[in-house]
Protein backbone atom coordinates (compact mmCIF):
# COMPACT_ATOMS: atom_id res chain seq x y z
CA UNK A 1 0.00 0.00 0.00
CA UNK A 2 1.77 3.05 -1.04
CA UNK A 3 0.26 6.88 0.46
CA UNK A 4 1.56 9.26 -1.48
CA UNK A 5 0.76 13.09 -1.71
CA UNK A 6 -1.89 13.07 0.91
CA UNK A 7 -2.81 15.72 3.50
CA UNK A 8 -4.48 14.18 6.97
CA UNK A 9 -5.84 17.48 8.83
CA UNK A 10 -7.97 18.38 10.99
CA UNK A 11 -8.96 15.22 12.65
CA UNK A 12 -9.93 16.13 15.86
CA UNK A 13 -11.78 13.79 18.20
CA UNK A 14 -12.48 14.67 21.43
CA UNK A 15 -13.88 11.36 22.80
CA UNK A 16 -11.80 8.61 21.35
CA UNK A 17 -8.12 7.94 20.82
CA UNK A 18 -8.12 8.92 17.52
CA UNK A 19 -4.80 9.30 14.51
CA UNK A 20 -4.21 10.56 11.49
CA UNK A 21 -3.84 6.86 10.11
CA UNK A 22 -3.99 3.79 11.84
CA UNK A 23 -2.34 0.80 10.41
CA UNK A 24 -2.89 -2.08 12.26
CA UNK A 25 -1.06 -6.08 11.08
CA UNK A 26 -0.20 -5.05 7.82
CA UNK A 27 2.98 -5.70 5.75
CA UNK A 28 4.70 -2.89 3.22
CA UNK A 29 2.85 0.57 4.06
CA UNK A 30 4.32 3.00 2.89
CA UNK A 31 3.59 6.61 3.38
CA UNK A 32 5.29 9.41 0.92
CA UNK A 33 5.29 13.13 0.86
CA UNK A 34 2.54 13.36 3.11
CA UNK A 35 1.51 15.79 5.53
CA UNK A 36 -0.43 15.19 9.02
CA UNK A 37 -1.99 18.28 10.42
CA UNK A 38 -3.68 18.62 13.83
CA UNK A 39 -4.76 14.80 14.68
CA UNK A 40 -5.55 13.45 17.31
CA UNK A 41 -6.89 14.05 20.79
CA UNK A 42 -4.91 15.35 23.51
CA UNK A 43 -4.06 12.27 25.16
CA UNK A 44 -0.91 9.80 24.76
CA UNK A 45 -2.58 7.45 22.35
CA UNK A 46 -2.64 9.62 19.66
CA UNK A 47 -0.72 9.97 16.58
CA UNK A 48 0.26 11.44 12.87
CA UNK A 49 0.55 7.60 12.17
CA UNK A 50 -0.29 4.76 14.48
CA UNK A 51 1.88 1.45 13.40
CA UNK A 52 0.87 -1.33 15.53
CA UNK A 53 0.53 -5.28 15.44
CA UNK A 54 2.58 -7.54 13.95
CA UNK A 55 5.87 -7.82 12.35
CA UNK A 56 5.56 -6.22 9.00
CA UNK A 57 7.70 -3.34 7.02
CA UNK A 58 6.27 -0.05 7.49
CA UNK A 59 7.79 3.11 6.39
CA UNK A 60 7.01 6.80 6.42
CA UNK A 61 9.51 8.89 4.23
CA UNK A 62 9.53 12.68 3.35
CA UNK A 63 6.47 13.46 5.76
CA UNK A 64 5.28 16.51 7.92
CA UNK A 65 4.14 15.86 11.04
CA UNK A 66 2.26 19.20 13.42
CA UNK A 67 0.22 19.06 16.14
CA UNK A 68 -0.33 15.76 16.78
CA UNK A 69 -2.43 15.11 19.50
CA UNK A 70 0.65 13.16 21.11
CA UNK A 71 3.06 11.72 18.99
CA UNK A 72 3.70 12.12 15.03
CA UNK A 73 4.48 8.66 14.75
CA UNK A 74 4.19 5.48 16.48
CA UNK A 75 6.34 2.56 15.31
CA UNK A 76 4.91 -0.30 17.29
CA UNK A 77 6.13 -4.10 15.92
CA UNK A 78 7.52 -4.11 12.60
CA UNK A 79 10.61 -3.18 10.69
CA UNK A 80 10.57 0.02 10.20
CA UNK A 81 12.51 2.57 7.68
CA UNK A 82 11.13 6.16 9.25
CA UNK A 83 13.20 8.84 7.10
CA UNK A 84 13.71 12.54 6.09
CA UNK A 85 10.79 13.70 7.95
CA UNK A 86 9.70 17.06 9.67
CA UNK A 87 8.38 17.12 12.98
CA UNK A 88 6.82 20.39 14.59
CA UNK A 89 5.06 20.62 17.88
CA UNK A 90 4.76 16.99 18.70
CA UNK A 91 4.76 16.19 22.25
CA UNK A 92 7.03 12.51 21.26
CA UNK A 93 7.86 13.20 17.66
CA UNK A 94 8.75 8.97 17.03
CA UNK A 95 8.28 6.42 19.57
CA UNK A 96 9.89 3.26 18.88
CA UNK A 97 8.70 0.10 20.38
CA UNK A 98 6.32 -0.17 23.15
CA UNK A 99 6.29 0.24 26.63
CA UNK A 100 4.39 -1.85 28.12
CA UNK A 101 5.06 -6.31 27.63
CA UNK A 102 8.18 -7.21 25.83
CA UNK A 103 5.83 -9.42 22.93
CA UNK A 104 4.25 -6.15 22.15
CA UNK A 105 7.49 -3.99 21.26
CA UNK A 106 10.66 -6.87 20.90
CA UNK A 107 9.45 -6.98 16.93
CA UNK A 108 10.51 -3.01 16.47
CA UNK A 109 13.36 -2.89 14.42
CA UNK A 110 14.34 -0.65 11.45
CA UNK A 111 15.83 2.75 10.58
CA UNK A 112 15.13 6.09 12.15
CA UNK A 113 17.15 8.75 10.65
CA UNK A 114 17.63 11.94 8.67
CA UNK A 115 14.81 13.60 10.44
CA UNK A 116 14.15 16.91 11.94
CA UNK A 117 12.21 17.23 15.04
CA UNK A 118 11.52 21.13 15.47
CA UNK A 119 9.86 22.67 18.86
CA UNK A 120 8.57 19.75 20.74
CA UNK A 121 5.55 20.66 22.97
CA UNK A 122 5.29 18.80 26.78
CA UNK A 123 6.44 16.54 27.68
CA UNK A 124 9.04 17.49 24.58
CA UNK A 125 10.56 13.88 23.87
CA UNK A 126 12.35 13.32 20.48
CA UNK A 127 12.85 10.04 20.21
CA UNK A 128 11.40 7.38 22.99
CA UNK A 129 12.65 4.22 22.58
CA UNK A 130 11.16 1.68 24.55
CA UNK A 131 11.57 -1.95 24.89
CA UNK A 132 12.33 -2.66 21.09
CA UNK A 133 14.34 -5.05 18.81
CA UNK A 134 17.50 -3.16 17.07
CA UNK A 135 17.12 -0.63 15.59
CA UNK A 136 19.67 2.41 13.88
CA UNK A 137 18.91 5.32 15.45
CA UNK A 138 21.18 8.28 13.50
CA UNK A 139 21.16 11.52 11.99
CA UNK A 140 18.42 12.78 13.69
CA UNK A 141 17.87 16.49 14.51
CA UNK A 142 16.34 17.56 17.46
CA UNK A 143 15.72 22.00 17.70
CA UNK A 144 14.35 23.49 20.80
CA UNK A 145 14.25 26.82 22.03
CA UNK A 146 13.32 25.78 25.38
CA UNK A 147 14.75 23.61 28.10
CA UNK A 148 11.95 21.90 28.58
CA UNK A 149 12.12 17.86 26.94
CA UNK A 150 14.76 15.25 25.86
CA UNK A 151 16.04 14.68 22.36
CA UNK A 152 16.28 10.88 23.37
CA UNK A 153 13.93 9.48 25.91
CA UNK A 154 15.07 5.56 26.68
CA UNK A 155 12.58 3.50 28.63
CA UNK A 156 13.15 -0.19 30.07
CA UNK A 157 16.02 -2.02 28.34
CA UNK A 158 15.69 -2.77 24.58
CA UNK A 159 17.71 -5.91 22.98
CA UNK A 160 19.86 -3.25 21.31
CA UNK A 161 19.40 0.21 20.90
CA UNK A 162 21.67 1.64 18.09
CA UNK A 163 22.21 5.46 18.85
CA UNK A 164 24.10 7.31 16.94
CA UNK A 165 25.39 10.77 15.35
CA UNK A 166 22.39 12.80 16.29
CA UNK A 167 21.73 16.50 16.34
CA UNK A 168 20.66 18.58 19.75
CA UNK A 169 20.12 22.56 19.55
């Protein structure tokens, strides 16, 4: 499945945990050149892009990811090639892997790189990776002009984490 060109906006839902996408057990998604305005809710289950279930390759290149209601995207179980994206305002611009049971975020593996993640909103996380598979982790760039946040949140121990040559301003 290949999303290409496609502007997500504007999908607000007040009552449920609601994304941009949701892609849920499926192999080779790809989204391209897309851009992901002001999803979500206002709670930590909601996303530009919500990856979830299964082992599968996923990938979201070229992208622009604002105001997400949490996180612009979720890479939860697959293999994963997340690249040369913009992310503005997100409160966890990618998180990577799960945080909860090891079955539900050992399958995250993949590539994370050449991304920019620009003026993160609370809690201000870049990155969070969390209980995953291995994964390359490189060439990100994280901008803030606050204090507030981490370029690289790490949470519970992941079977390799590979974290490398990023960018914090």
């Amino acid at each position: 499945v290949l999303v290409t060109k496609t502007i997500i906006k504007d999908q607000r839902n007040p009552d449920t945990h609601a994304q941009g996408a949701y892609v849920s057990a499926s192999d080779n998604v790809v989204f391209e050149d897309c851009v992901f305005y002001n999803t979500g809710n206002r709670d930590t289950f909601c996303q530009g892009i919500y990856f979830v279930h299964g082992n599968y390759f996923r990938a979201a290149r070229n992208c622009w990811f604002g105001d997400p209601g949490f996180a612009g995207i979720q890479a939860r179980g697959g293999n994963f090639e997340i690249t040369g994206n913009v992310f503005e305002d997100c409160g966890n611009a990618i998180g990577i892997g799960h945080p909860m049971a090891a079955p539900f975020g050992i399958w995250t593996s993949g590539t994370f790189s050449n991304n920019l993640i620009a003026q993160p909103k609370y809690p201000g996380w870049g990155i969070a990776v969390q209980r995953m598979n291995c994964a390359n982790v490189f060439n990100n760039a994280f901008f803030s002009n606050s204090s507030d946040g981490q370029s690289i949140v790490r949470q519970d121990a992941s079977i390799c984490a590979n974290i490398y040559d990023n960018d914090v301003s």
